[in-house]
C-alpha atoms as a PDB file:
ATOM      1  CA  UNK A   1     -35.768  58.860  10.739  1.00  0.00           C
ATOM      2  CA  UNK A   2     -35.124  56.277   8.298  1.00  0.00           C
ATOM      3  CA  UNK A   3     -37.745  57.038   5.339  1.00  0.00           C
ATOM      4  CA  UNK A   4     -36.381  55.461   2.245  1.00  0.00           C
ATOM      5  CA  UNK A   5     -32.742  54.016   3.745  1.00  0.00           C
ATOM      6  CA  UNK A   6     -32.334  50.818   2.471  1.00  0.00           C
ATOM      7  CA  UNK A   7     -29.050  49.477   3.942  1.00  0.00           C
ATOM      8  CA  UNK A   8     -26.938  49.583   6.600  1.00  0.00           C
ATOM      9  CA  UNK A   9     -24.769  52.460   7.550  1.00  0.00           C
ATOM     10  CA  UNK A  10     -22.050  50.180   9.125  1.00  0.00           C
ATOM     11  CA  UNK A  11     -20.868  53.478  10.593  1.00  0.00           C
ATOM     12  CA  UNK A  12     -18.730  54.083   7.061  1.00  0.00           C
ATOM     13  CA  UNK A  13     -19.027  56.893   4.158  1.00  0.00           C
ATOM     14  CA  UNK A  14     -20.676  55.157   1.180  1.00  0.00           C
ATOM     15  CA  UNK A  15     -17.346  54.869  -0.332  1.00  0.00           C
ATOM     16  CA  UNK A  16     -15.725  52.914   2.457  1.00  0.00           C
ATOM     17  CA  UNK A  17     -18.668  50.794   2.448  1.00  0.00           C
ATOM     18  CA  UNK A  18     -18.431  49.822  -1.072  1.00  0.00           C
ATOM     19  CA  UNK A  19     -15.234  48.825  -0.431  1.00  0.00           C
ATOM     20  CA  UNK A  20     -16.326  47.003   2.357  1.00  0.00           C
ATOM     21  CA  UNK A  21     -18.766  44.638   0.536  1.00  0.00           C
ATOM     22  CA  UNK A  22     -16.746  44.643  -2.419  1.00  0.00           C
ATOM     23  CA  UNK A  23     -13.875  42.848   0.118  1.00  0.00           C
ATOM     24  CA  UNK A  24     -16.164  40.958   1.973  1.00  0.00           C
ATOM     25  CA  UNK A  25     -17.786  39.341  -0.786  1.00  0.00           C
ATOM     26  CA  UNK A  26     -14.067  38.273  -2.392  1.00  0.00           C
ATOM     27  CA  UNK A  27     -13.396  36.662   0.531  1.00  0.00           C
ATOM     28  CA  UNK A  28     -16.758  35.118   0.735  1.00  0.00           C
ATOM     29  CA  UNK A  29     -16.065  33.414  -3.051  1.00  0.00           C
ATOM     30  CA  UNK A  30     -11.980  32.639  -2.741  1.00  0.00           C
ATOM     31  CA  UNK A  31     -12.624  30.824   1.456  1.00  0.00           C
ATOM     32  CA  UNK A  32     -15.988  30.056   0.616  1.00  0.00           C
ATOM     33  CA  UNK A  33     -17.326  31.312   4.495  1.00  0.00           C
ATOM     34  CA  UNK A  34     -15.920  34.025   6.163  1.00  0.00           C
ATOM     35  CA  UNK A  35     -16.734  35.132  10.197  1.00  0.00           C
ATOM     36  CA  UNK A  36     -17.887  38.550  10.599  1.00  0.00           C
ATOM     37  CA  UNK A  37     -20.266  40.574  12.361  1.00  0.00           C
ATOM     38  CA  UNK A  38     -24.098  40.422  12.357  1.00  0.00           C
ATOM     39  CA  UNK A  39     -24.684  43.108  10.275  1.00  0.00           C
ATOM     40  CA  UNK A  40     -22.154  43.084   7.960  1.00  0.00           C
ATOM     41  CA  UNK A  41     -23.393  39.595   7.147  1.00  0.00           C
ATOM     42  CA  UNK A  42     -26.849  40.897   6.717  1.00  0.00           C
ATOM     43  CA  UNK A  43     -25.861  43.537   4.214  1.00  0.00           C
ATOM     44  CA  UNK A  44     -23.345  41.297   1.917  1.00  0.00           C
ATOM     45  CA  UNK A  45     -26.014  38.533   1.657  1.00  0.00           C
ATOM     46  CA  UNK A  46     -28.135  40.500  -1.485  1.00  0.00           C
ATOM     47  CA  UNK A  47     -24.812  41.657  -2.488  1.00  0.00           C
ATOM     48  CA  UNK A  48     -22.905  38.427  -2.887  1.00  0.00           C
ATOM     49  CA  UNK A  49     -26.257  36.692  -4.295  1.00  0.00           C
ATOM     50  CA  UNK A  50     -26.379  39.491  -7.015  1.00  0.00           C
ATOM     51  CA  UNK A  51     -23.261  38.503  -8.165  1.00  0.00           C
ATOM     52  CA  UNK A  52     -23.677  34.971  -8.505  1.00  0.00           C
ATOM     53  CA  UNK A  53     -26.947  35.514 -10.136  1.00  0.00           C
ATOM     54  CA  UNK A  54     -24.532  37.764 -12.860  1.00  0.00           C
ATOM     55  CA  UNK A  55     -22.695  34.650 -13.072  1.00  0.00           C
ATOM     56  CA  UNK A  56     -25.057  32.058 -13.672  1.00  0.00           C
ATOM     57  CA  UNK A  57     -25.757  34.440 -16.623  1.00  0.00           C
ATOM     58  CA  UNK A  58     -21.945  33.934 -17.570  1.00  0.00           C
ATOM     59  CA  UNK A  59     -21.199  36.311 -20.861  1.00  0.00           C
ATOM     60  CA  UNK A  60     -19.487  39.116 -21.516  1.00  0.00           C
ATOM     61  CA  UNK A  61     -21.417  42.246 -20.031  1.00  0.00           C
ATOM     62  CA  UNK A  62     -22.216  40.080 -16.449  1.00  0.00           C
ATOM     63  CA  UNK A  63     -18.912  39.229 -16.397  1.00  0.00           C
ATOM     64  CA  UNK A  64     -18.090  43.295 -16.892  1.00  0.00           C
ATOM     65  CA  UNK A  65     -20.610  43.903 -14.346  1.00  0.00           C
ATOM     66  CA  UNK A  66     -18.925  41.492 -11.816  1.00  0.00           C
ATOM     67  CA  UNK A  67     -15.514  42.930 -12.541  1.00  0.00           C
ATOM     68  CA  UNK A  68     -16.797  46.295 -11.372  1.00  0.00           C
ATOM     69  CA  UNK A  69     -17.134  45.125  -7.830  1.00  0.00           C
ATOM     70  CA  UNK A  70     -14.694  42.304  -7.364  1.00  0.00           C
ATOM     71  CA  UNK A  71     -11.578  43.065  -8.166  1.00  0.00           C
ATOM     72  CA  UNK A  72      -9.302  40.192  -8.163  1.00  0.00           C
ATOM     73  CA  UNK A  73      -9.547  38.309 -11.464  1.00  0.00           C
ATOM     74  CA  UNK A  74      -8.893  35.288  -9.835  1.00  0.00           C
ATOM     75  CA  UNK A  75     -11.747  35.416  -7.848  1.00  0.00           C
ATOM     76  CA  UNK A  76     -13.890  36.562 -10.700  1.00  0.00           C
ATOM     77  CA  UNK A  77     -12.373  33.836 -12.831  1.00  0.00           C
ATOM     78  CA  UNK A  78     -13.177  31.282 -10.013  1.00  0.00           C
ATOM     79  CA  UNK A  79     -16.688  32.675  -9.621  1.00  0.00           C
ATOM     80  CA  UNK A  80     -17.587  32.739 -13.330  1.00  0.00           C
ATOM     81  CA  UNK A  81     -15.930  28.503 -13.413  1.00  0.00           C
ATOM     82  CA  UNK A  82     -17.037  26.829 -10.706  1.00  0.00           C
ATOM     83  CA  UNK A  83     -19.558  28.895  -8.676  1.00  0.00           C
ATOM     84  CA  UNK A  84     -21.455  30.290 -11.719  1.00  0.00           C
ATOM     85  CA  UNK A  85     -22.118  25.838 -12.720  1.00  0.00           C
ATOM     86  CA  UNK A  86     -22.246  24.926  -8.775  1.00  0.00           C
ATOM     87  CA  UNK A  87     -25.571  27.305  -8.903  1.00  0.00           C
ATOM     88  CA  UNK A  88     -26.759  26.960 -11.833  1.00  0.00           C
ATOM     89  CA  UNK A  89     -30.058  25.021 -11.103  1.00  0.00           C
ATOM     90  CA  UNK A  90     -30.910  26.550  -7.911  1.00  0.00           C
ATOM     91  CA  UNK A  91     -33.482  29.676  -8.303  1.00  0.00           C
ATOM     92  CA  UNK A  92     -31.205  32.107  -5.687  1.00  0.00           C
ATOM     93  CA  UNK A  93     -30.801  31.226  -1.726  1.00  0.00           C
ATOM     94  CA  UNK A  94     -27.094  30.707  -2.351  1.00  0.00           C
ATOM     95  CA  UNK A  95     -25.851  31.537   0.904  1.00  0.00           C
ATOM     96  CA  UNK A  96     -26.510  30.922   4.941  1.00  0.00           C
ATOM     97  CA  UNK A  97     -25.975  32.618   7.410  1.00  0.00           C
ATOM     98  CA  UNK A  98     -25.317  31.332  10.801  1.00  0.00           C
ATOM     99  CA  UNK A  99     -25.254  33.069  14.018  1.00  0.00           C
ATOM    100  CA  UNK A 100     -22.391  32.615  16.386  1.00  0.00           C
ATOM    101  CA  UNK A 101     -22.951  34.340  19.702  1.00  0.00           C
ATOM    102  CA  UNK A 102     -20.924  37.184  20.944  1.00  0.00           C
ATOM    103  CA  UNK A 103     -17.763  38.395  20.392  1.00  0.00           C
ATOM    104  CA  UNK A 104     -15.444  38.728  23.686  1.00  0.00           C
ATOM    105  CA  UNK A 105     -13.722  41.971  22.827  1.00  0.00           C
ATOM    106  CA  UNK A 106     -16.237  44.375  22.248  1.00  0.00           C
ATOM    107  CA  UNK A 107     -19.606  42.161  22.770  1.00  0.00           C
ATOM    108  CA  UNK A 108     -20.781  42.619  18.790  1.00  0.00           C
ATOM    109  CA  UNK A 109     -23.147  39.607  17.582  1.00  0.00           C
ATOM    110  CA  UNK A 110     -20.380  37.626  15.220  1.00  0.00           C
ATOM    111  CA  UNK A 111     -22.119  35.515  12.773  1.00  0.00           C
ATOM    112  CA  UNK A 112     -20.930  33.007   9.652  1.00  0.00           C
ATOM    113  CA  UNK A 113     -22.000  33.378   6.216  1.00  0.00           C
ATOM    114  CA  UNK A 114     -21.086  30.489   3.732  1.00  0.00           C
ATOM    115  CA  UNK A 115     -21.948  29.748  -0.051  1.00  0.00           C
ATOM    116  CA  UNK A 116     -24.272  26.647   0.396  1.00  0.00           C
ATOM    117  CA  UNK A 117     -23.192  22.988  -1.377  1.00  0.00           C
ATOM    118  CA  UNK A 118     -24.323  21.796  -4.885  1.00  0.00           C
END
């Protein structure tokens, strides 16, 4: 039963799965949309919006906060610059996710998540 279980196992530990999202969501802000599955898509959404919502906020401790999870300063940098402004009027809904049908090797629902325009 799943009283209480929030997210997603993705079939990891909770440690690989933090790493996971963490990874996912760098991609997400250096390529700006990334293919993956379904569910993976589904569980970085909050995650990824989170972080941009730290960034609108844009001093020291979000910034701190941010750095926990991402760790690439470039991507951090890039998030804090350009995303952080890009976002900075809209009231959250920063990403979309778009289903993509199946994917030949194994059958698993493959969807697109992108970072939405100004």
């Amino acid at each position: 039963m799943r009283h209480r279980a929030k997210s997603r196992q993705l079939s990891r530990t909770a440690s690989h799965r933090r790493a996971l999202l963490a990874n996912l969501a760098t991609s997400l802000f250096r390529h700006e949309r990334i293919v993956t599955t379904e569910a993976k898509a589904k569980e970085l959404r909050p995650y990824a919006e989170r972080l941009i919502t730290l960034a609108r906020r844009g001093d020291l401790h979000a910034r701190r906060l941010v750095e926990r999870r991402i760790k690439d300063k470039d991507v951090t940098h890039r998030l804090f610059t350009e995303l952080g402004r890009r976002f900075a009027a809209r009231p959250g809904g920063y990403t979309r996710i778009v289903k993509l049908g199946h994917r030949p090797g194994d059958g698993a629902d493959v969807a697109r998540i992108e970072l939405l325009g100004e």
